[in-house]
C-alpha atoms as a PDB file:
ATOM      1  CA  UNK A   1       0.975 -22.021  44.688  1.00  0.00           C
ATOM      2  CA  UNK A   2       4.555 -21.328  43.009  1.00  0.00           C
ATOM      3  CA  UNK A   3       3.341 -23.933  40.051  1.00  0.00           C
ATOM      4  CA  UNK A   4      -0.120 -21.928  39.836  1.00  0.00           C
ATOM      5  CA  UNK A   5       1.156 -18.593  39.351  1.00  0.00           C
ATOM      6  CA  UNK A   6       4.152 -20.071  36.931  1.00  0.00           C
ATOM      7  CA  UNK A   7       1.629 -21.864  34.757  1.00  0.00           C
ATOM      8  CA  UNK A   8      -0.825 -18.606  34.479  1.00  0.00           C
ATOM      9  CA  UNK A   9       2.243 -16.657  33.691  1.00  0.00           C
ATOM     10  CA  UNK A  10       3.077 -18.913  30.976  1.00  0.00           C
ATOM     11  CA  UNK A  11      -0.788 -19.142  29.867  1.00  0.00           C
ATOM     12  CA  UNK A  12      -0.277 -15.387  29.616  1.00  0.00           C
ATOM     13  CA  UNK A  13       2.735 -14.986  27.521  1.00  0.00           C
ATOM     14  CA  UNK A  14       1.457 -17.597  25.269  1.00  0.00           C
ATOM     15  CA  UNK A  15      -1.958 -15.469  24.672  1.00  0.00           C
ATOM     16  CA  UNK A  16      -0.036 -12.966  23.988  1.00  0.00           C
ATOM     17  CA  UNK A  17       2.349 -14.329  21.708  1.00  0.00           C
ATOM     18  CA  UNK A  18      -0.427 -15.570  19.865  1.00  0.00           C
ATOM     19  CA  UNK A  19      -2.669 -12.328  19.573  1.00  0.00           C
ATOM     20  CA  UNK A  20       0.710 -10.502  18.460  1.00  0.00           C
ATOM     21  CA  UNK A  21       1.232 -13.262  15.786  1.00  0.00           C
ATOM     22  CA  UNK A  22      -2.420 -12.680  14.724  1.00  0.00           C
ATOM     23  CA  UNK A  23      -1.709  -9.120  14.412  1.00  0.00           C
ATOM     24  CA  UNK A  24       1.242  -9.648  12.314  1.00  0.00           C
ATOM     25  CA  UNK A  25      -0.402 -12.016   9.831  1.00  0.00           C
ATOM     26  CA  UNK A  26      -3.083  -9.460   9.417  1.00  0.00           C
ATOM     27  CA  UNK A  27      -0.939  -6.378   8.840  1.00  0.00           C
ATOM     28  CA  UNK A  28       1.733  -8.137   6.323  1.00  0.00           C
ATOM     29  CA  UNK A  29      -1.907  -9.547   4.661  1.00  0.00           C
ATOM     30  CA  UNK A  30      -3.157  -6.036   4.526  1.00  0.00           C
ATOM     31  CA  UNK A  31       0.258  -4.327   3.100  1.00  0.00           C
ATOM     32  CA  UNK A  32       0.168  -6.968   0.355  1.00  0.00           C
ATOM     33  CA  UNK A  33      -3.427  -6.297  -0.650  1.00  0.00           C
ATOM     34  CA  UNK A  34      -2.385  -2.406  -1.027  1.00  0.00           C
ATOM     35  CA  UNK A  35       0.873  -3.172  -3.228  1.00  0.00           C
ATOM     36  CA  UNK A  36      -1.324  -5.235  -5.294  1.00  0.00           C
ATOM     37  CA  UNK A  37      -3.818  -2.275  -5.388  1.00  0.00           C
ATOM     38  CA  UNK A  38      -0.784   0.072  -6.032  1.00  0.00           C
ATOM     39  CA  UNK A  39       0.817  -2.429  -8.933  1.00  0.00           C
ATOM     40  CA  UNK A  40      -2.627  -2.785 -10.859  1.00  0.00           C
ATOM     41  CA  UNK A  41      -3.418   0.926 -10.615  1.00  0.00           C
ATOM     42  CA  UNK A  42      -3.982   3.088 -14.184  1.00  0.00           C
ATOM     43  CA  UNK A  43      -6.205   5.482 -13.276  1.00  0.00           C
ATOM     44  CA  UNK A  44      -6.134   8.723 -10.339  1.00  0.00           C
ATOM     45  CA  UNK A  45      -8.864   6.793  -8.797  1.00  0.00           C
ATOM     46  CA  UNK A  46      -7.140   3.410  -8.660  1.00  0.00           C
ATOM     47  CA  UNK A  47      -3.859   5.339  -7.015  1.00  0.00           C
ATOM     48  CA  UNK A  48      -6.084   7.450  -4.203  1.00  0.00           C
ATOM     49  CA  UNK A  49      -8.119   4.003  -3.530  1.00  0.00           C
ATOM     50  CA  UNK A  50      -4.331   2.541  -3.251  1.00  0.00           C
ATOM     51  CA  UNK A  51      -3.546   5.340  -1.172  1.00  0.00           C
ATOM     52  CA  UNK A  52      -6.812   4.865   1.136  1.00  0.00           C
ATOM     53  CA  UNK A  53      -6.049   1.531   1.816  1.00  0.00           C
ATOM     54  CA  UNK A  54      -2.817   2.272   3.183  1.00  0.00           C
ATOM     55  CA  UNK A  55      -3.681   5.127   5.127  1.00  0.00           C
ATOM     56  CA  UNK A  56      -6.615   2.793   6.479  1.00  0.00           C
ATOM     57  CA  UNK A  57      -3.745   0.112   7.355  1.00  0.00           C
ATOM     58  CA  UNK A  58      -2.085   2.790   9.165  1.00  0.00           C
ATOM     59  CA  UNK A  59      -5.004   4.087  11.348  1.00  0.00           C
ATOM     60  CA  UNK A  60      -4.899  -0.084  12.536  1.00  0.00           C
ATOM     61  CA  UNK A  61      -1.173  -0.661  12.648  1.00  0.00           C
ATOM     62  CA  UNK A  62      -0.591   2.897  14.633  1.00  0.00           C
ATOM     63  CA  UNK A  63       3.100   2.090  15.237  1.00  0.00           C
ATOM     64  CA  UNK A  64       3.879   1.556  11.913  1.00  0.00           C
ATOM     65  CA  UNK A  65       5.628   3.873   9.417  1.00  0.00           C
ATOM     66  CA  UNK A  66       4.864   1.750   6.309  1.00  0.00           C
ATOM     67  CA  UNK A  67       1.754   2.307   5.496  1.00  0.00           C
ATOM     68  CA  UNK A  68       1.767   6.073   6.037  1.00  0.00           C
ATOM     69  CA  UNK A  69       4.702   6.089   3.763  1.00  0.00           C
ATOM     70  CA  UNK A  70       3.220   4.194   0.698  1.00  0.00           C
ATOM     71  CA  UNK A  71       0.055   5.985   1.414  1.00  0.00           C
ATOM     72  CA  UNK A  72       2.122   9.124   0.478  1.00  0.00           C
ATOM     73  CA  UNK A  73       3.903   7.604  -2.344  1.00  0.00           C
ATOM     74  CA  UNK A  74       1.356   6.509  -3.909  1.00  0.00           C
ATOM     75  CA  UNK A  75      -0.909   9.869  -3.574  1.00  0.00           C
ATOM     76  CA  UNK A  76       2.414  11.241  -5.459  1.00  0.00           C
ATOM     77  CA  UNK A  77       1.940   8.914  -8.337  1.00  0.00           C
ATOM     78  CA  UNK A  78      -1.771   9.759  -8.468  1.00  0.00           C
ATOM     79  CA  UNK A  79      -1.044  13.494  -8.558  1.00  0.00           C
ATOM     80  CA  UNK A  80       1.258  12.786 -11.941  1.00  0.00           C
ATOM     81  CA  UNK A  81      -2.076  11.496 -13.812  1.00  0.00           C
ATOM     82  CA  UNK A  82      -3.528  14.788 -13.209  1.00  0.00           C
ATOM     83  CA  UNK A  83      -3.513  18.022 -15.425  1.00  0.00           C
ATOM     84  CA  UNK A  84      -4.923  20.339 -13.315  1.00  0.00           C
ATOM     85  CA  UNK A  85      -2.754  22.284 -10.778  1.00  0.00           C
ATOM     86  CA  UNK A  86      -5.146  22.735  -8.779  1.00  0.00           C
ATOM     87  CA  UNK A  87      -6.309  19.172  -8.031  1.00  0.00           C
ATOM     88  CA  UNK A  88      -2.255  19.102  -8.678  1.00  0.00           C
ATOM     89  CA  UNK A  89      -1.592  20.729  -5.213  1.00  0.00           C
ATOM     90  CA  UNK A  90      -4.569  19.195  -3.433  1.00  0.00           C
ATOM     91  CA  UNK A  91      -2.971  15.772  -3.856  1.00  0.00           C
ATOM     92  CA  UNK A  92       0.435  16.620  -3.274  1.00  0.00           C
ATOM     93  CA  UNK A  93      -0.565  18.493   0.030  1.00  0.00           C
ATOM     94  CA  UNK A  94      -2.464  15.573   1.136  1.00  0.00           C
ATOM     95  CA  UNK A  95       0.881  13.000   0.057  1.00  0.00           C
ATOM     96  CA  UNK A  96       3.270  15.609   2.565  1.00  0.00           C
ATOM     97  CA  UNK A  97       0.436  15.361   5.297  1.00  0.00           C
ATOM     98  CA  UNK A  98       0.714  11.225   4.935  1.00  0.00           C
ATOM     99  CA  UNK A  99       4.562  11.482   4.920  1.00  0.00           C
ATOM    100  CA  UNK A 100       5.009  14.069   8.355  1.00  0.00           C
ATOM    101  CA  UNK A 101       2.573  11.373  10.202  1.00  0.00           C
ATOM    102  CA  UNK A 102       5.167   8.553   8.692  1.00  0.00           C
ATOM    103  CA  UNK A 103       7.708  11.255  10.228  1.00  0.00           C
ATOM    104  CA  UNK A 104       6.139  11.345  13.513  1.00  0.00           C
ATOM    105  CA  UNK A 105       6.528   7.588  14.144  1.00  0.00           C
ATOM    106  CA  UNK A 106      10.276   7.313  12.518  1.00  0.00           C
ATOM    107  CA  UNK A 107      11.769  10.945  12.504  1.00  0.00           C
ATOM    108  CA  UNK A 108      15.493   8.941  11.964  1.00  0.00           C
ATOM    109  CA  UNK A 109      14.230   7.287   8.420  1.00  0.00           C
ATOM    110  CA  UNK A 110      16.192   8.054   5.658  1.00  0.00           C
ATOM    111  CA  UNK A 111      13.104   6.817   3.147  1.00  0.00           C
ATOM    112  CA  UNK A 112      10.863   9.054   4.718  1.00  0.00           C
ATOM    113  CA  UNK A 113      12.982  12.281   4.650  1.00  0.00           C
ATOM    114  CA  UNK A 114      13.966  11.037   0.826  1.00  0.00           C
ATOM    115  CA  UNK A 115       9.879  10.816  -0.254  1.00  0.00           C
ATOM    116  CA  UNK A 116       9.295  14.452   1.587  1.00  0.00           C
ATOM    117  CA  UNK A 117      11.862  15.474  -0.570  1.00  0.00           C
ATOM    118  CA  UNK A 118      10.887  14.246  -3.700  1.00  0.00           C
ATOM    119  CA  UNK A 119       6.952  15.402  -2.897  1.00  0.00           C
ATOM    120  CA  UNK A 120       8.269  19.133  -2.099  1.00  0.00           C
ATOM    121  CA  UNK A 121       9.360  18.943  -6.044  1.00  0.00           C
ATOM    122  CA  UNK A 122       6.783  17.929  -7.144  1.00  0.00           C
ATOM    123  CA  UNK A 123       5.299  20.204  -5.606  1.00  0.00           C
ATOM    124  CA  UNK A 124       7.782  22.843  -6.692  1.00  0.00           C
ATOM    125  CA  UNK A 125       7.071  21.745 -10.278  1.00  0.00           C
ATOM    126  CA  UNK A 126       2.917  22.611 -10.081  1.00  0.00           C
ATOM    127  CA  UNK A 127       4.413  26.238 -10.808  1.00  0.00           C
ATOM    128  CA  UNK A 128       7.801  26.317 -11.023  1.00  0.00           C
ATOM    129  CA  UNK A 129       8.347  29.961 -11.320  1.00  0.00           C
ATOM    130  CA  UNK A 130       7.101  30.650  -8.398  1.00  0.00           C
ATOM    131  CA  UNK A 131       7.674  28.108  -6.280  1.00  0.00           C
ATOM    132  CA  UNK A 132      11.752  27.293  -6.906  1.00  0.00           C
ATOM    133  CA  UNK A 133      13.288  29.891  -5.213  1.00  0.00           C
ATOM    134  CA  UNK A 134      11.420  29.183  -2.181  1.00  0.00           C
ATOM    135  CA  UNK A 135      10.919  25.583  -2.598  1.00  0.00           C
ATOM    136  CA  UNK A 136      13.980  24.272  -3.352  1.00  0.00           C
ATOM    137  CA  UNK A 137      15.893  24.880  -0.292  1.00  0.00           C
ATOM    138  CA  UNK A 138      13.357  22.897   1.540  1.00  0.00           C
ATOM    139  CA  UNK A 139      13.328  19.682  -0.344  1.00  0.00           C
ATOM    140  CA  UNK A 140      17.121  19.712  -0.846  1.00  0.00           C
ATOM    141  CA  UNK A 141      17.075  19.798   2.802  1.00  0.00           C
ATOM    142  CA  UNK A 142      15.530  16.997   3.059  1.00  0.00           C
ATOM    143  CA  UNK A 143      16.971  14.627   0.637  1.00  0.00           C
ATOM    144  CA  UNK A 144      20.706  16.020   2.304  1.00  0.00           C
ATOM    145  CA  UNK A 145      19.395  14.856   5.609  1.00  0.00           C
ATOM    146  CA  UNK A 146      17.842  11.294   4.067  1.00  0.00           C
ATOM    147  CA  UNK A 147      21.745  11.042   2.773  1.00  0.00           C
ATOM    148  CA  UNK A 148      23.413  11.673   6.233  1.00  0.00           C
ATOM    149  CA  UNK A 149      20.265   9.251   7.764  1.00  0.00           C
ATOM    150  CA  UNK A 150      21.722   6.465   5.076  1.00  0.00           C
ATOM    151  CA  UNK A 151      24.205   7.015   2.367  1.00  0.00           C
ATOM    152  CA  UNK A 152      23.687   3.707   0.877  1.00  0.00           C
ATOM    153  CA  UNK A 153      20.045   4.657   0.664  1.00  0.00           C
ATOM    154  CA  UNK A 154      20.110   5.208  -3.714  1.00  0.00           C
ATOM    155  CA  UNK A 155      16.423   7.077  -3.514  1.00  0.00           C
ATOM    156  CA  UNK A 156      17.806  10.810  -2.319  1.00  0.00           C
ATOM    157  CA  UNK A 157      20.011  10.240  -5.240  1.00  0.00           C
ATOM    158  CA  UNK A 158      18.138   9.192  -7.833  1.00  0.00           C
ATOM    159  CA  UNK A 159      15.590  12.096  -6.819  1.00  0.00           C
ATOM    160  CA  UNK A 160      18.242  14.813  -7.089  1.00  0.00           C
ATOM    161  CA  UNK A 161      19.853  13.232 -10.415  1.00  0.00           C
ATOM    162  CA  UNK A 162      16.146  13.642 -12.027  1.00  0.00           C
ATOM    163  CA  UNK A 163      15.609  16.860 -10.956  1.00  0.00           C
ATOM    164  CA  UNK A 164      19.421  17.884 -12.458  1.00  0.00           C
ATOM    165  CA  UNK A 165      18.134  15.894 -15.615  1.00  0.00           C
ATOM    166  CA  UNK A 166      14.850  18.219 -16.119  1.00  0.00           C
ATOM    167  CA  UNK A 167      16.487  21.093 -15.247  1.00  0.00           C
ATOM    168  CA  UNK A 168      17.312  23.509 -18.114  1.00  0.00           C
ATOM    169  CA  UNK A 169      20.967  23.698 -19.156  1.00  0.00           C
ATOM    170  CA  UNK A 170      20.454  27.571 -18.388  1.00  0.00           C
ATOM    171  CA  UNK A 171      19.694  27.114 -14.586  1.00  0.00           C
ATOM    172  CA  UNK A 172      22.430  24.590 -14.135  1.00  0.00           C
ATOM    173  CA  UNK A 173      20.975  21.549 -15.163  1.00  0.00           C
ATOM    174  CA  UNK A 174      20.788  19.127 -18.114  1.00  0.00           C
ATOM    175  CA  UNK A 175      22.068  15.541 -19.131  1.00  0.00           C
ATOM    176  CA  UNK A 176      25.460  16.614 -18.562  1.00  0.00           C
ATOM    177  CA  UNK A 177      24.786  17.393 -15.065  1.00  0.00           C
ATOM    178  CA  UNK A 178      22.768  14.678 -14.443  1.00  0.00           C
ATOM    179  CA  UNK A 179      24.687  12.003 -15.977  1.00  0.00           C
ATOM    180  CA  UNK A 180      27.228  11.377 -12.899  1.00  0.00           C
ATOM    181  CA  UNK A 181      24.549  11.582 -10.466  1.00  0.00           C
ATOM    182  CA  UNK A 182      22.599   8.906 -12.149  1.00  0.00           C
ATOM    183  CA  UNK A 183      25.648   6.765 -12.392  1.00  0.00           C
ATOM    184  CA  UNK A 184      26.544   7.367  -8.513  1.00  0.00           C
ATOM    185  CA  UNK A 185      23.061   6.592  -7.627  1.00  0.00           C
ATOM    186  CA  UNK A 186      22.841   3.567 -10.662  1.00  0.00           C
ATOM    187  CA  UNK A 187      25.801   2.188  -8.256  1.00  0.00           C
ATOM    188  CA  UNK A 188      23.818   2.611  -4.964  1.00  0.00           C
ATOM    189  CA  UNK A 189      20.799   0.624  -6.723  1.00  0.00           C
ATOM    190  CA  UNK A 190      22.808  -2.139  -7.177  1.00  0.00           C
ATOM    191  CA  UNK A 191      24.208  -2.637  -4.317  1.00  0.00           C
ATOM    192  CA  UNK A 192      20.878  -1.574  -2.366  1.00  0.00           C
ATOM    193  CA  UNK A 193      18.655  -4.792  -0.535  1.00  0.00           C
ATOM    194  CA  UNK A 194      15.419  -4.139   0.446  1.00  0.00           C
ATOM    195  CA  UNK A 195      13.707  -6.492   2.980  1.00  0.00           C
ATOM    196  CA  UNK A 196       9.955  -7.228   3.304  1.00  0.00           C
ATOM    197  CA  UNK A 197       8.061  -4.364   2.571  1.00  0.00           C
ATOM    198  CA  UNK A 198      10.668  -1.788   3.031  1.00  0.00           C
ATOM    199  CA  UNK A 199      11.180   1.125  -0.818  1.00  0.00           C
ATOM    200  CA  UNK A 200      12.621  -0.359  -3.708  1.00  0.00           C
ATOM    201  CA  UNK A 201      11.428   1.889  -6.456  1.00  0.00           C
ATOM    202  CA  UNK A 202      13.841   4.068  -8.482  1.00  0.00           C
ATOM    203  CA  UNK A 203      16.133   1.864 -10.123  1.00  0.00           C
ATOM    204  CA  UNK A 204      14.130   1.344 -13.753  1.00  0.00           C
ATOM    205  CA  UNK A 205      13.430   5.308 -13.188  1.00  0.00           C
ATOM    206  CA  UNK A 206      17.231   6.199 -12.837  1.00  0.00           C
ATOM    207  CA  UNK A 207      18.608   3.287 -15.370  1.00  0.00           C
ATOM    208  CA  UNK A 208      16.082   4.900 -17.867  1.00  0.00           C
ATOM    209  CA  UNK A 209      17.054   8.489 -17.356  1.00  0.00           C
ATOM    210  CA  UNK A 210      20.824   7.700 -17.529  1.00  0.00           C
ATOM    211  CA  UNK A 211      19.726   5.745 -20.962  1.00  0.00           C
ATOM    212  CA  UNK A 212      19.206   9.069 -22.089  1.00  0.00           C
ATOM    213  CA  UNK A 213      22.958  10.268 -21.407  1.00  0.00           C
ATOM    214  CA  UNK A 214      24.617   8.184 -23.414  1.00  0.00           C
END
């Protein structure tokens, strides 16, 4: 009887390491198709159908923050093809929706507080003098606490140095002010290793800007 129940138990745990190996193979499958879809895009609707996919991936893999996360990130790309500020702020709403579910599953994520960040200016930038005063206390908030989650993390830094870099020399910004931030978060970039699917955007973004300062 002792053999029985060993043997079923071992039946068991091998069904189930099998239908969790299935799982994985069809999630990793599925985040690969949407980077492709992401690396191809050129148009608004190639980035939301990017961002779709994703956000379907996520309504599968529910204990995932990944694909909420690049579902965001990628509705923030799509909102830069756009010119009109009204469509501007539909999109950018929808990409801080995507990244508070992401936020929900991994509220200790230094990427995901980093991307809120970086969404909340671009938000911010839709209409700049209104927004600012109000805005910008929010998304420095959150690319401080994406620091303190991970200072190796080189995104929060790379965000902040652009925004210093488009800032008017007036209101405290400019390539002087930008230029050490983009070499302290240059630094980060290099040393930075990103596994699997886990962020590695910024660096061409940040090497480009600090180009600029020379």
């Amino acid at each position: 009887m002792k053999t029985k129940i060993t043997t079923t138990i071992a039946i068991a745990f091998i069904f189930i390491a099998t239908l969790v190996k299935a799982q994985d193979e069809k999630y990793i499958a599925a985040m690969k198709t949407g980077m492709q879809l992401f690396s191809t895009a050129k148009s608004g609707a190639d980035f939301t159908a990017a961002s779709n996919h994703f956000e379907r991936v996520a309504g599968i893999a529910k204990t995932e923050w990944l694909p909420f996360y690049y579902a965001a990130y990628t509705q923030m790309i799509n909102g830069t093809t756009l010119q009109d500020a009204n469509q501007k702020d539909l999109v950018y709403d929808k990409a801080l929706e995507l990244i508070g579910k992401a936020e929900v599953l991994n509220p200790a994520e230094s990427e995901i507080a980093a991307l809120k960040g970086y969404i909340t200016f671009m938000k911010i930038y839709v209409d700049p003098m209104t927004r600012m005063q109000s805005g910008m206390g929010e998304a420095m908030a959150s690319l401080q606490k994406a620091k303190a989650l991970n200072p190796e993390n080189p995104r929060p830094y790379f965000i902040i140095a652009q925004n210093q870099f488009y800032t008017p020399e007036a209101y405290g910004g400019g390539k002087k002010v930008a230029k050490p931030s983009l070499e302290t978060a240059a630094a980060k970039f290099e040393a930075f290793k990103a596994d699997g699917f886990a962020p590695s955007w910024g660096k061409d973004q940040n090497q480009a800007l600090l180009e600029q300062c020379k």
